[in-house]
PDB file of N, CA and C in Angstrom:
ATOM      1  N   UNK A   1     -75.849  81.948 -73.498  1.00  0.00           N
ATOM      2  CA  UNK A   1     -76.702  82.279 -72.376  1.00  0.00           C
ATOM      3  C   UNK A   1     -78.071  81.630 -72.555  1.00  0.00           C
ATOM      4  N   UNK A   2     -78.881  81.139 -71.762  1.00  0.00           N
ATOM      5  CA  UNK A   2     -79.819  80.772 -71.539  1.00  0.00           C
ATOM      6  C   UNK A   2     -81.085  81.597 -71.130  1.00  0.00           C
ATOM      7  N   UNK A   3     -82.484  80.992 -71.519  1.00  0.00           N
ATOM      8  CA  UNK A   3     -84.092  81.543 -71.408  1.00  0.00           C
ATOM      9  C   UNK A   3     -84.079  81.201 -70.139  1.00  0.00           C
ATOM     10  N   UNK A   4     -84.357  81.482 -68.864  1.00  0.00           N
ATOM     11  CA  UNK A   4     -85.419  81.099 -67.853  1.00  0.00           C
ATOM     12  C   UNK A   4     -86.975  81.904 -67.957  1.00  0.00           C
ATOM     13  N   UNK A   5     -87.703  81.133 -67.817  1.00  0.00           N
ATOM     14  CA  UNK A   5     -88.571  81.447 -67.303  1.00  0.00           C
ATOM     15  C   UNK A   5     -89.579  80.927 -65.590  1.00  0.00           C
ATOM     16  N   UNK A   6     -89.938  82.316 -65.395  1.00  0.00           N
ATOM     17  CA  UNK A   6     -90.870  82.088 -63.959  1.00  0.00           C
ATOM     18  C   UNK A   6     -92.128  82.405 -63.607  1.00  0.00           C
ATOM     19  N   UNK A   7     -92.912  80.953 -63.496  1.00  0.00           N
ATOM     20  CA  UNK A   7     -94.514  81.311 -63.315  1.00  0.00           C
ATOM     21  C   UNK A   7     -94.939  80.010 -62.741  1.00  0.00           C
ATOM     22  N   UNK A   8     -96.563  80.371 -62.911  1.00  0.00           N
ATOM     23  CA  UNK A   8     -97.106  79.079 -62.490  1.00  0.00           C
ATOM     24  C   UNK A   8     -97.349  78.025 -64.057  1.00  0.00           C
ATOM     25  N   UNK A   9     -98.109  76.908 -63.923  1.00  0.00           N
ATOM     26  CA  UNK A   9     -97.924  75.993 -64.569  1.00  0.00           C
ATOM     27  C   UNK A   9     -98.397  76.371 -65.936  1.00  0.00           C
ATOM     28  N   UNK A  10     -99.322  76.909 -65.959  1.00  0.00           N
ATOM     29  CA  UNK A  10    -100.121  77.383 -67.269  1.00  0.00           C
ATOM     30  C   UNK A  10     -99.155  78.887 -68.357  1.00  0.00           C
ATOM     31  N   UNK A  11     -98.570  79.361 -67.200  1.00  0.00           N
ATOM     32  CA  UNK A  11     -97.475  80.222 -67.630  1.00  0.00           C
ATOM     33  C   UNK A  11     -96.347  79.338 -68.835  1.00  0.00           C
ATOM     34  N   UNK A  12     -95.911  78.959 -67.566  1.00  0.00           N
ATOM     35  CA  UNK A  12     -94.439  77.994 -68.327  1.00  0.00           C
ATOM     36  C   UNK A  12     -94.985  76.747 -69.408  1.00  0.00           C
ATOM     37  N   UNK A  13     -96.088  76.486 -69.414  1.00  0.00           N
ATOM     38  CA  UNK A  13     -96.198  75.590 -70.626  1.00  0.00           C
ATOM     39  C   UNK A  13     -95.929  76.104 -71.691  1.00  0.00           C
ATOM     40  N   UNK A  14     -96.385  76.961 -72.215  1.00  0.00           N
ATOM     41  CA  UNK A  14     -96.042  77.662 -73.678  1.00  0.00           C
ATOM     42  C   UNK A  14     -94.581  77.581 -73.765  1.00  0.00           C
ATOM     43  N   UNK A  15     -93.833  77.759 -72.905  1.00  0.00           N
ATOM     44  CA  UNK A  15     -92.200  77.682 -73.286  1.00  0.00           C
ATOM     45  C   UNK A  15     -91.586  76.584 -73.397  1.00  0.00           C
ATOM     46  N   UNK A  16     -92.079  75.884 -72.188  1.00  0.00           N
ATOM     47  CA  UNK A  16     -91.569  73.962 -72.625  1.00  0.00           C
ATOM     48  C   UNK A  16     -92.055  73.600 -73.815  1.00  0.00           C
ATOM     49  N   UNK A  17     -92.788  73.719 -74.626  1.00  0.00           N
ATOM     50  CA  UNK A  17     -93.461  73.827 -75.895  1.00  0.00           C
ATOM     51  C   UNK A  17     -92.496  73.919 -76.840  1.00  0.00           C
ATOM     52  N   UNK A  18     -91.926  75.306 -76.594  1.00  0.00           N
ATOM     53  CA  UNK A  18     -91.152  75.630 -77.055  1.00  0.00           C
ATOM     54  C   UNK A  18     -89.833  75.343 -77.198  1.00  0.00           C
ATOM     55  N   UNK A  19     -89.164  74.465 -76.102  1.00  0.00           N
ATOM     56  CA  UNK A  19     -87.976  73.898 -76.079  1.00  0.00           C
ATOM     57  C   UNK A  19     -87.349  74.884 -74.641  1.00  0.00           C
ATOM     58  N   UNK A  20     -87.374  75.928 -74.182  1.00  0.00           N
ATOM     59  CA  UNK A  20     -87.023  76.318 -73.005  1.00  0.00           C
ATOM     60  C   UNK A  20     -87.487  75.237 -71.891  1.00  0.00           C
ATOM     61  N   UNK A  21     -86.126  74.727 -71.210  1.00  0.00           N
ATOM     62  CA  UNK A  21     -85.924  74.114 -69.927  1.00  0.00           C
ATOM     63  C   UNK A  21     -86.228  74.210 -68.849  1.00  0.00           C
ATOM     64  N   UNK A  22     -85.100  75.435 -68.855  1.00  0.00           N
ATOM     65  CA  UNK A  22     -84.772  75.979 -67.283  1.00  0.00           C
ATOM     66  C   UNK A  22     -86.087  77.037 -67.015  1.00  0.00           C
ATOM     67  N   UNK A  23     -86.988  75.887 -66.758  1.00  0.00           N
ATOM     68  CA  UNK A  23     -88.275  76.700 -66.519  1.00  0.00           C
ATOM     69  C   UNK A  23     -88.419  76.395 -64.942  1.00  0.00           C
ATOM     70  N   UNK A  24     -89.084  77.600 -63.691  1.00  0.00           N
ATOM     71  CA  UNK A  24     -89.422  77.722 -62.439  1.00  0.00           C
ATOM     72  C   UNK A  24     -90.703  77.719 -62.350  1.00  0.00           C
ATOM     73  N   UNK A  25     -91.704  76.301 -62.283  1.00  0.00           N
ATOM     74  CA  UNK A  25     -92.952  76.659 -62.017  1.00  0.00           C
ATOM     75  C   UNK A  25     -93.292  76.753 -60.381  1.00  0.00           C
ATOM     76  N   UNK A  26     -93.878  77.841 -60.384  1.00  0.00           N
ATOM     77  CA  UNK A  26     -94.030  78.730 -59.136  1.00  0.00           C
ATOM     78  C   UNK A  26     -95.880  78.560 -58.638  1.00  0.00           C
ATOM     79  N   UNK A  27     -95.810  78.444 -57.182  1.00  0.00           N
ATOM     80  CA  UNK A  27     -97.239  78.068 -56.888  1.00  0.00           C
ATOM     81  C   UNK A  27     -97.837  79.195 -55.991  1.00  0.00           C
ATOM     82  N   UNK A  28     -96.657  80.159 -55.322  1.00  0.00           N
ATOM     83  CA  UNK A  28     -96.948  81.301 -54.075  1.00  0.00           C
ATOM     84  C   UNK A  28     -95.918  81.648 -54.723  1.00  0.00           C
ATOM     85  N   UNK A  29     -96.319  83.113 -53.341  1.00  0.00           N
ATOM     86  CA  UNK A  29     -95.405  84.202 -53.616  1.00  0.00           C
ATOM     87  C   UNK A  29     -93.994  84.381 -52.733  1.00  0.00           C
ATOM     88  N   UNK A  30     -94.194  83.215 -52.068  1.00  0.00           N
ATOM     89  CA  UNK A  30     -92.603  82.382 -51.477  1.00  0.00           C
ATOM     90  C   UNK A  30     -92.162  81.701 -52.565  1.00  0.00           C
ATOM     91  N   UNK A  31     -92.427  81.050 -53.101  1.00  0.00           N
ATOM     92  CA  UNK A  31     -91.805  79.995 -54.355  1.00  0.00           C
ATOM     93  C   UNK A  31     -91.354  81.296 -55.006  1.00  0.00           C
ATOM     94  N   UNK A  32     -92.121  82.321 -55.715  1.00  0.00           N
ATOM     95  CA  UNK A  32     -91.411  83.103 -56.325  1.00  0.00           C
ATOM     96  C   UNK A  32     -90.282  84.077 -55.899  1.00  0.00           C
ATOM     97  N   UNK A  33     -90.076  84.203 -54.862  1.00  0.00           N
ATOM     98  CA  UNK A  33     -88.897  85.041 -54.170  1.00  0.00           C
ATOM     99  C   UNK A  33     -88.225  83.894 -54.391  1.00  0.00           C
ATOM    100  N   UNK A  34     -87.797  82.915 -53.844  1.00  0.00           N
ATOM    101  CA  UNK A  34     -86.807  81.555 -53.938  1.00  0.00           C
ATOM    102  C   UNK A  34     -86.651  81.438 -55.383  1.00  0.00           C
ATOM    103  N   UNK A  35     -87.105  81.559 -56.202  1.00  0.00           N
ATOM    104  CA  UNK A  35     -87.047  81.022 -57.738  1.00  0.00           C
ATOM    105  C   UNK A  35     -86.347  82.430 -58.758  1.00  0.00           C
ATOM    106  N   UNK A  36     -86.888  83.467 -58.017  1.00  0.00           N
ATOM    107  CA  UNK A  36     -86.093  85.140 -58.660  1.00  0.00           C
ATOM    108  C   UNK A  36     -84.738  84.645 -57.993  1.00  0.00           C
ATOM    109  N   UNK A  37     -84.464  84.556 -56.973  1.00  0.00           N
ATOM    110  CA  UNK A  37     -83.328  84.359 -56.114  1.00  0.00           C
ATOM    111  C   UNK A  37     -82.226  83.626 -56.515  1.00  0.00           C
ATOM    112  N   UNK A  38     -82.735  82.012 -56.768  1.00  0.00           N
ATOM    113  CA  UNK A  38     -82.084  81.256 -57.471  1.00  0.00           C
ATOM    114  C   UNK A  38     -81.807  81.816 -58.548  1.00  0.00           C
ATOM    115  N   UNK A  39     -82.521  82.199 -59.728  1.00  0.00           N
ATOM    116  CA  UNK A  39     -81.734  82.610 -60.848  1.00  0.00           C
ATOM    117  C   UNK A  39     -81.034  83.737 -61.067  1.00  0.00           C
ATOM    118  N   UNK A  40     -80.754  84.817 -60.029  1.00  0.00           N
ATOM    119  CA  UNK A  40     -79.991  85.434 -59.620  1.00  0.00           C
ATOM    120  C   UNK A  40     -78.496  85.308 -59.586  1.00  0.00           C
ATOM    121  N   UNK A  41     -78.414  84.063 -58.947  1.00  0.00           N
ATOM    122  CA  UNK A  41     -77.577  83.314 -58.735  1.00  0.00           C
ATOM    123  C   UNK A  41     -76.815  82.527 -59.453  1.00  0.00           C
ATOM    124  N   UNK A  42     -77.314  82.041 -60.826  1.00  0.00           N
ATOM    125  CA  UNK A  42     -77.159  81.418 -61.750  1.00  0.00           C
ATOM    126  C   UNK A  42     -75.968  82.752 -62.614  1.00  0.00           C
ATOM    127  N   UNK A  43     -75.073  81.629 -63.478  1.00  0.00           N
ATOM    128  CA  UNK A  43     -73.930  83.120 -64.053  1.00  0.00           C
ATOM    129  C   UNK A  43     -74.452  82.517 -65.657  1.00  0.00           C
ATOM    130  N   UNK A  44     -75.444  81.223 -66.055  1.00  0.00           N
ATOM    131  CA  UNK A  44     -75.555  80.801 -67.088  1.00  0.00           C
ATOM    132  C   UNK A  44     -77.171  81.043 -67.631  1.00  0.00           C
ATOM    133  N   UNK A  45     -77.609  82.111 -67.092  1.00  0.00           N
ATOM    134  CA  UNK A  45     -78.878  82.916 -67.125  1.00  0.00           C
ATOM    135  C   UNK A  45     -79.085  84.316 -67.741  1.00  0.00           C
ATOM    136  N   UNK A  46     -79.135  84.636 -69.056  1.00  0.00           N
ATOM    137  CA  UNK A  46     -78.771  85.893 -69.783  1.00  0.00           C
ATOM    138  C   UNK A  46     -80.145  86.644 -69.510  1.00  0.00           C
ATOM    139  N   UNK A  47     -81.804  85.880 -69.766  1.00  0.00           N
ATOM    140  CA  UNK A  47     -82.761  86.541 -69.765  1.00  0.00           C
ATOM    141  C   UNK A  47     -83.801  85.637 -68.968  1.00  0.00           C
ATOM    142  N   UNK A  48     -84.599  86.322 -68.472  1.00  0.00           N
ATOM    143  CA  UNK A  48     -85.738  85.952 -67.687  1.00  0.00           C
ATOM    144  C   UNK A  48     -86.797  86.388 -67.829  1.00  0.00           C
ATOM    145  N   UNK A  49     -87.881  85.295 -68.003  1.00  0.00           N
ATOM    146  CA  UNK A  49     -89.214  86.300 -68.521  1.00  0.00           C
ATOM    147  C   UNK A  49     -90.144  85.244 -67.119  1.00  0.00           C
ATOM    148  N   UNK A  50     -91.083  86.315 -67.408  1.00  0.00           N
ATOM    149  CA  UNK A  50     -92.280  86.795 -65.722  1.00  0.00           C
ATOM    150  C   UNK A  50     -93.068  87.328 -66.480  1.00  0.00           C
ATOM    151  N   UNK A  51     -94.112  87.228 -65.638  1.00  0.00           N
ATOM    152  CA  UNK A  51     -95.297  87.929 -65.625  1.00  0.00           C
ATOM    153  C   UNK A  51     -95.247  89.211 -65.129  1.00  0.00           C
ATOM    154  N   UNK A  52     -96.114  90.416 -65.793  1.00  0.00           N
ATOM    155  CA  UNK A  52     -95.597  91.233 -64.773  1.00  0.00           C
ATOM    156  C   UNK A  52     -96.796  91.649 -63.502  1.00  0.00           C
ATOM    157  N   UNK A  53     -97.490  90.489 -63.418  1.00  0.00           N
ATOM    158  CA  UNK A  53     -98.012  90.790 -62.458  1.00  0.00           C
ATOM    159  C   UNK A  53     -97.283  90.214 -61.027  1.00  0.00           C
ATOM    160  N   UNK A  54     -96.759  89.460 -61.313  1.00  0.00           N
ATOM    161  CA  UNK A  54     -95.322  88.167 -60.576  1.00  0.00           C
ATOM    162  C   UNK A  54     -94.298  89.367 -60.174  1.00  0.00           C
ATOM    163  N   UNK A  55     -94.164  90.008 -60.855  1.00  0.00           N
ATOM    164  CA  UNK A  55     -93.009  91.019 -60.927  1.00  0.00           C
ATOM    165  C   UNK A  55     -93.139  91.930 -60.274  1.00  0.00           C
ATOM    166  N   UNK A  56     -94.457  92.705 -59.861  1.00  0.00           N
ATOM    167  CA  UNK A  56     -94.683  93.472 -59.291  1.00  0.00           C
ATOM    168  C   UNK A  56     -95.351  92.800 -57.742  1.00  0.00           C
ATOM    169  N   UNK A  57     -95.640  91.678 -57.748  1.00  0.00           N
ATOM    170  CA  UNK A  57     -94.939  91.143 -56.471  1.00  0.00           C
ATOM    171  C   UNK A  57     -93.786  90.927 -55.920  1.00  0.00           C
ATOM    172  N   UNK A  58     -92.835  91.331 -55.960  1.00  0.00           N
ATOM    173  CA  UNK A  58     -91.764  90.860 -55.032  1.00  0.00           C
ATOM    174  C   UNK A  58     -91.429  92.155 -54.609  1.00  0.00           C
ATOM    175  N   UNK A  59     -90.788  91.405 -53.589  1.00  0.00           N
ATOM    176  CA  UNK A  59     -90.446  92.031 -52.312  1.00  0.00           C
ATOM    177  C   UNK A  59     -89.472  93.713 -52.898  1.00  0.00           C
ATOM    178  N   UNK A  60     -89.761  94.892 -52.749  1.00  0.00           N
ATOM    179  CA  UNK A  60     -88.989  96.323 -53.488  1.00  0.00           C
ATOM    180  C   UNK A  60     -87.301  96.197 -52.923  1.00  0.00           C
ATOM    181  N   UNK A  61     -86.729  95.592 -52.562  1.00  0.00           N
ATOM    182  CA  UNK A  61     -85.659  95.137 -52.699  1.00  0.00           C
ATOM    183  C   UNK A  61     -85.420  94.774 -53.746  1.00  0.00           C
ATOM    184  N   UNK A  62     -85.978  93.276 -53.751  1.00  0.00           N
ATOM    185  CA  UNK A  62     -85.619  92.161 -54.407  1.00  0.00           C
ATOM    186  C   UNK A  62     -85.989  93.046 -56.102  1.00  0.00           C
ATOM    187  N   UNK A  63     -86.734  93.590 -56.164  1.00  0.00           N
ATOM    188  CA  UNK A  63     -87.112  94.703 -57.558  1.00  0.00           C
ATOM    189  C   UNK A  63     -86.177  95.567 -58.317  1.00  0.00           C
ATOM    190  N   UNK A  64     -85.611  96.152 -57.030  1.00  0.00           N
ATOM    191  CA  UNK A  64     -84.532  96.933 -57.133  1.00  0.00           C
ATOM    192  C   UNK A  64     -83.283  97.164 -57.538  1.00  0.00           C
ATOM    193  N   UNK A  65     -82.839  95.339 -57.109  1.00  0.00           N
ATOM    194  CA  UNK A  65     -81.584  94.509 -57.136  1.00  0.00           C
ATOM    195  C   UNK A  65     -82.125  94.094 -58.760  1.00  0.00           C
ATOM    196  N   UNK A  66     -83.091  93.350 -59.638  1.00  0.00           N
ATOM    197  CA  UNK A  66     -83.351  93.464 -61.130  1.00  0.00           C
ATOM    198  C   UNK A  66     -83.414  94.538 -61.363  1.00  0.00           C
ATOM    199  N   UNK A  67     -83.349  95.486 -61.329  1.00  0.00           N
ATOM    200  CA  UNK A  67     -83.904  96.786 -62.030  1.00  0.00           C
ATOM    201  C   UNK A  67     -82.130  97.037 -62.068  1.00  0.00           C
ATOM    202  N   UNK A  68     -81.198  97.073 -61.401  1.00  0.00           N
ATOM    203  CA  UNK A  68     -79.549  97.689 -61.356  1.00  0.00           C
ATOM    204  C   UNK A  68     -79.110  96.183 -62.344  1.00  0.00           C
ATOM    205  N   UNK A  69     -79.355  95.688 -62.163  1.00  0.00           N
ATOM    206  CA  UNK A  69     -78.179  94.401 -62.527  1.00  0.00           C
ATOM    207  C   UNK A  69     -78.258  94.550 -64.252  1.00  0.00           C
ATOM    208  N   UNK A  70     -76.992  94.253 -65.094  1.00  0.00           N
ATOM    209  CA  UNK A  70     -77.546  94.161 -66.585  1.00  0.00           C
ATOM    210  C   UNK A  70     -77.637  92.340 -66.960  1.00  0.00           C
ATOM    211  N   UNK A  71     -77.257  91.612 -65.829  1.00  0.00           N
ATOM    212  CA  UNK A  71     -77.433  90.396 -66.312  1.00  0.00           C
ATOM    213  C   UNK A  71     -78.214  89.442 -65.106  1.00  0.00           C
ATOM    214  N   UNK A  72     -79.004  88.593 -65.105  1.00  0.00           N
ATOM    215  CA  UNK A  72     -79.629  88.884 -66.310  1.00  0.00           C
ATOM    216  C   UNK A  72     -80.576  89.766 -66.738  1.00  0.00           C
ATOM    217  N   UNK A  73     -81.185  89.986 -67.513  1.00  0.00           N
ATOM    218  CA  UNK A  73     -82.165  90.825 -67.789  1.00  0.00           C
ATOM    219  C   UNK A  73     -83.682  90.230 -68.021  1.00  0.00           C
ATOM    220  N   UNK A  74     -84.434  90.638 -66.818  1.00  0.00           N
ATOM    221  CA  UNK A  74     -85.725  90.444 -66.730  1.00  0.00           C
ATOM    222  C   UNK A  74     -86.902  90.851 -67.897  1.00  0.00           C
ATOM    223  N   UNK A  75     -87.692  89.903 -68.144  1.00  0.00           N
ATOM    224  CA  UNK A  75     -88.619  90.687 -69.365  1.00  0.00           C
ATOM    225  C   UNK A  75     -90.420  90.397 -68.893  1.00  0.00           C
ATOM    226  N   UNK A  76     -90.551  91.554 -68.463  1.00  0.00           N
ATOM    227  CA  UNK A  76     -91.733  90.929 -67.877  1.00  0.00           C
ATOM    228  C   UNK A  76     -93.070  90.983 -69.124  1.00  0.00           C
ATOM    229  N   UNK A  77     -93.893  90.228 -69.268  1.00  0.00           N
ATOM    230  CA  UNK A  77     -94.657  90.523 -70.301  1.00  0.00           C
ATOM    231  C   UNK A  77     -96.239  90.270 -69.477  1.00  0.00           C
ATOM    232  N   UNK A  78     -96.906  90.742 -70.503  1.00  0.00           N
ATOM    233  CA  UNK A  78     -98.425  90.999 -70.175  1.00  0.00           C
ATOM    234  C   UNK A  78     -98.766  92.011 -69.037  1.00  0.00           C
ATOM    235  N   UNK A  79    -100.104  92.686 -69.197  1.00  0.00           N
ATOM    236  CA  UNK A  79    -100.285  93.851 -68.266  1.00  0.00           C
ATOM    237  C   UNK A  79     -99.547  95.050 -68.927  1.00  0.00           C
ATOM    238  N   UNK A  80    -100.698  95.606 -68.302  1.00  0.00           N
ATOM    239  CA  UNK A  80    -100.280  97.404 -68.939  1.00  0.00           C
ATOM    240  C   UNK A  80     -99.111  98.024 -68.927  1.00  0.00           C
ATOM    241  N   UNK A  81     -98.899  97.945 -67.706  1.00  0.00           N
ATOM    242  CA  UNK A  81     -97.371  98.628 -67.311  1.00  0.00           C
ATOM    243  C   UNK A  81     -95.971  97.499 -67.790  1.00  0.00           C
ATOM    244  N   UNK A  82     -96.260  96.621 -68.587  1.00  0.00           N
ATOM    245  CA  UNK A  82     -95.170  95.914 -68.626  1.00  0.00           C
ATOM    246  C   UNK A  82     -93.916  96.804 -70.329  1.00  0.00           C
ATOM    247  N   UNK A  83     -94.537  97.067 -70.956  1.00  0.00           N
ATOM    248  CA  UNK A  83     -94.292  97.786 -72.221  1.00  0.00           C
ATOM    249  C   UNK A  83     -93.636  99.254 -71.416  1.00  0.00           C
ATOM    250  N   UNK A  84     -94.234  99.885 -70.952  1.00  0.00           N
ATOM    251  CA  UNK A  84     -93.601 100.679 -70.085  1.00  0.00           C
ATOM    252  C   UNK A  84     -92.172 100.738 -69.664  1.00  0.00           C
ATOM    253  N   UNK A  85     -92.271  99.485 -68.688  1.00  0.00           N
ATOM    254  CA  UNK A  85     -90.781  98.759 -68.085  1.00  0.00           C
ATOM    255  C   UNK A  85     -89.966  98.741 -69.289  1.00  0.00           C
ATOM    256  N   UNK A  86     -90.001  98.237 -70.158  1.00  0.00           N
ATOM    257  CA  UNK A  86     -89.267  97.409 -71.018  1.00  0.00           C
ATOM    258  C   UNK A  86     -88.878  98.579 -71.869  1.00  0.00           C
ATOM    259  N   UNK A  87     -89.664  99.624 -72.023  1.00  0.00           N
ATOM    260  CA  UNK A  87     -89.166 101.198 -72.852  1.00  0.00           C
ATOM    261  C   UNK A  87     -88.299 101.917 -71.721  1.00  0.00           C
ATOM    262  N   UNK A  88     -88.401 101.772 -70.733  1.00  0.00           N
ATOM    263  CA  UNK A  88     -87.713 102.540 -69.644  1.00  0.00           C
ATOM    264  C   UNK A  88     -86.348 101.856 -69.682  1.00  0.00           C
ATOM    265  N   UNK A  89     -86.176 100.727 -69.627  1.00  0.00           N
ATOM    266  CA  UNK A  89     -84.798 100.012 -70.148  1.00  0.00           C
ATOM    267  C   UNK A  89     -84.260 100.110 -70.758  1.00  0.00           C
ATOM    268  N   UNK A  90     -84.722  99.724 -72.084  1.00  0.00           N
ATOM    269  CA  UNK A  90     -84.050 100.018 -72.913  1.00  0.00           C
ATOM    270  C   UNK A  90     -83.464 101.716 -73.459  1.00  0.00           C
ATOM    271  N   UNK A  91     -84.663 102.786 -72.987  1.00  0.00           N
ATOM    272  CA  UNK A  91     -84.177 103.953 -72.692  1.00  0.00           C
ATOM    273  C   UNK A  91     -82.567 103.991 -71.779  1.00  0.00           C
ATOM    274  N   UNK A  92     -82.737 103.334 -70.672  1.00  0.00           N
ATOM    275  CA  UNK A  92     -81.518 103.403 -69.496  1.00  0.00           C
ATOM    276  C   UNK A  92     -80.333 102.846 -70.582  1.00  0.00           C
ATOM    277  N   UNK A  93     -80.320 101.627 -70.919  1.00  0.00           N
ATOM    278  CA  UNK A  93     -79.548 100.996 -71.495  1.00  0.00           C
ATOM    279  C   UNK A  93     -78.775 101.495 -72.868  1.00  0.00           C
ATOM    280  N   UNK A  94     -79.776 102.035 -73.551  1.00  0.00           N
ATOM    281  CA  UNK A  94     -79.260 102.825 -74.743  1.00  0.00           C
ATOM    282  C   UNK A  94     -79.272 103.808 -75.304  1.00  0.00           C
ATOM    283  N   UNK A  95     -79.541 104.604 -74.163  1.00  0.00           N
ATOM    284  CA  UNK A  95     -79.341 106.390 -74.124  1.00  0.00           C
ATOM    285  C   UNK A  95     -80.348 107.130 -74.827  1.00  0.00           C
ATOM    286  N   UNK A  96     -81.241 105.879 -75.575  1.00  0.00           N
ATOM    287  CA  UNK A  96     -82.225 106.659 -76.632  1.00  0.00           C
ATOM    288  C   UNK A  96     -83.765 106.134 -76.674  1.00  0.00           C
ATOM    289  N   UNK A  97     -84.805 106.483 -76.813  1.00  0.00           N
ATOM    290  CA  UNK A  97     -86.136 106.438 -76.933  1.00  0.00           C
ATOM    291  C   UNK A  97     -86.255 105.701 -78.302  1.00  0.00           C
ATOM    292  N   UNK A  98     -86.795 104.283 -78.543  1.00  0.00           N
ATOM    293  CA  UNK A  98     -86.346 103.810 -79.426  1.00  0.00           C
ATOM    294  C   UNK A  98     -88.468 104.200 -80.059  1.00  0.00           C
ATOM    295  N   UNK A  99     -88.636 104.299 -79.329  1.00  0.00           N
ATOM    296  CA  UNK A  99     -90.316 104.270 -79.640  1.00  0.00           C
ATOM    297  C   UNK A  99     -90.881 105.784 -80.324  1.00  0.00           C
ATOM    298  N   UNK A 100     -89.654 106.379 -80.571  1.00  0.00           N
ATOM    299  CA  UNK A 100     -90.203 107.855 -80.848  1.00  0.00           C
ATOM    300  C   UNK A 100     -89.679 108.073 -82.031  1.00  0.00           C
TER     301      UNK A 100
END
């Protein structure tokens, strides 16, 4: 399975850096609905990392539909509430509070 990542340009550099590809650099908040969408779509997409300020833009559908799906799995980082998300998951996912 494969890294995507989705942002704007200064985002996704650190990962091309890194050797991640299948990077979506995103300029609006149309590019980013089209670019969540597309990799949606993708069956060779295990994880996806965002901003979570990116993340908490889109459309509460489109939120909704990541939040049910287990593949792929979104990782949003930076911002307060993003650590949050990511304990609430893994709570859902593995029946247990791994932080306690």
């Amino acid at each position: 399975m494969k890294v995507a990542v989705i942002g704007d340009a200064d985002f996704a550099l650190g990962f091309r850096l890194v050797g991640i590809r299948d990077v979506y650099e995103v300029g609006s908040d149309e590019d980013l609905v089209k670019a969540v969408e597309d990799v949606l779509k993708r069956d060779d997409v295990g994880i996806v990392v965002l901003r979570y300020e990116d993340l908490r833009k889109l459309p509460l559908a489109l939120r909704r539909e990541i939040d049910e799906r287990v593949e792929p799995t979104f990782v949003a980082v930076g911002g307060v509430g993003a650590v949050e998300e990511l304990r609430d998951k893994i709570r859902k996912a593995l029946g247990v509070d791994l932080w306690r």
